[in-house]
Protein backbone atom coordinates (compact mmCIF):
# COMPACT_ATOMS: atom_id res chain seq x y z
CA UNK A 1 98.67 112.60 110.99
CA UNK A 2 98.11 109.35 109.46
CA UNK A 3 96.46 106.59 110.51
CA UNK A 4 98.45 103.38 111.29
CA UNK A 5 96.76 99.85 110.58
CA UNK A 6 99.11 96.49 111.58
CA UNK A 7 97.69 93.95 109.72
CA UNK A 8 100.70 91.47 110.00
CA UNK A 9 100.24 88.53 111.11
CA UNK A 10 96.35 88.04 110.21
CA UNK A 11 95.08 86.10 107.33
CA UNK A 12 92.55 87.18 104.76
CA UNK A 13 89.49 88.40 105.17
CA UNK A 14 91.15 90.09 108.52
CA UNK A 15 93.46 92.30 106.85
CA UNK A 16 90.94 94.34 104.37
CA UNK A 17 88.20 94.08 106.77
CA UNK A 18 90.54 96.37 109.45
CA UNK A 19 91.18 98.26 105.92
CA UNK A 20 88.11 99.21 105.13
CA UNK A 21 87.23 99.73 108.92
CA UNK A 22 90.22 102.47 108.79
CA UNK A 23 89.07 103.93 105.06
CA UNK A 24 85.93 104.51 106.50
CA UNK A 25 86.21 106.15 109.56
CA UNK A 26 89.40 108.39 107.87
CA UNK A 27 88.82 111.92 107.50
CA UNK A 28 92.21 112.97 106.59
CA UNK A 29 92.84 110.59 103.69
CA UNK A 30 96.31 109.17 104.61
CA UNK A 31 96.71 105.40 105.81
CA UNK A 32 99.14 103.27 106.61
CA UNK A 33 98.92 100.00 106.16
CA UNK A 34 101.53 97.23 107.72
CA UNK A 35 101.25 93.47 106.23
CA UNK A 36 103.79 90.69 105.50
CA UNK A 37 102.45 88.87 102.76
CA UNK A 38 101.90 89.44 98.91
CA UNK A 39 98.14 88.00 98.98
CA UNK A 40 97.39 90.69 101.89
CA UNK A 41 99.11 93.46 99.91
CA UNK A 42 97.65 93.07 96.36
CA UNK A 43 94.08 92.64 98.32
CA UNK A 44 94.53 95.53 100.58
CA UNK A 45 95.83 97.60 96.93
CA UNK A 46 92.53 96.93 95.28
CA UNK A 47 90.38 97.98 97.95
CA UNK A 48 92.41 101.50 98.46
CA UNK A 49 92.36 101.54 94.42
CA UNK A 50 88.53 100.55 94.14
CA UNK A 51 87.87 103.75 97.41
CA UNK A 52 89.64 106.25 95.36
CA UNK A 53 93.11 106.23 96.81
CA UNK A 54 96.50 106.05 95.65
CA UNK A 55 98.66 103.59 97.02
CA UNK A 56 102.56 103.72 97.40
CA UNK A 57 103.91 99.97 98.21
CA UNK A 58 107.45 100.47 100.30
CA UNK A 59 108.92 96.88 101.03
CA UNK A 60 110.53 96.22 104.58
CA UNK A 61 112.81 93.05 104.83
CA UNK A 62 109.60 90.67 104.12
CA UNK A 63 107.12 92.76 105.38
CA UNK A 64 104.83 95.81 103.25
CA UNK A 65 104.26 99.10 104.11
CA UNK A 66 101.79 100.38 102.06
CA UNK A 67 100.84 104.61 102.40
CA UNK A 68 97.47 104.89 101.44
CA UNK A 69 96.45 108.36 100.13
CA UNK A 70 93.11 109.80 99.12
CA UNK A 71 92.88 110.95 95.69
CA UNK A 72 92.18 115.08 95.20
């Protein structure tokens, strides 16, 4: 089961600071990440890249769901 991080609302640092928080205590390697701005979704995308994940971007009205998946 993945884990579910809402990060709407909050400004930056917030938003890759719960990130990380949720990359690190992760065992199963699947995230998902909720934010509604393009600043919180290309930051939140380079951590994931930079930890070794893959990240699939789905848009939702003006909001970002991003699926965060560990890389085998």
């Amino acid at each position: 089961m993945a884990v579910e991080v809402d990060v709407r609302g909050l400004s930056c640092p917030l938003p890759v600071v719960k990130t990380k928080k949720a990359i690190d205590e992760s065992s199963n390697g699947e995230i998902i990440v909720l934010v509604d701005s393009q600043v919180s979704k290309q930051n939140v995308t380079r951590l994931a890249e930079n930890k070794g994940y893959s990240v699939n971007v789905e848009s939702v009205g003006d909001e970002f769901r991003l699926k965060l998946k560990k890389g085998e």
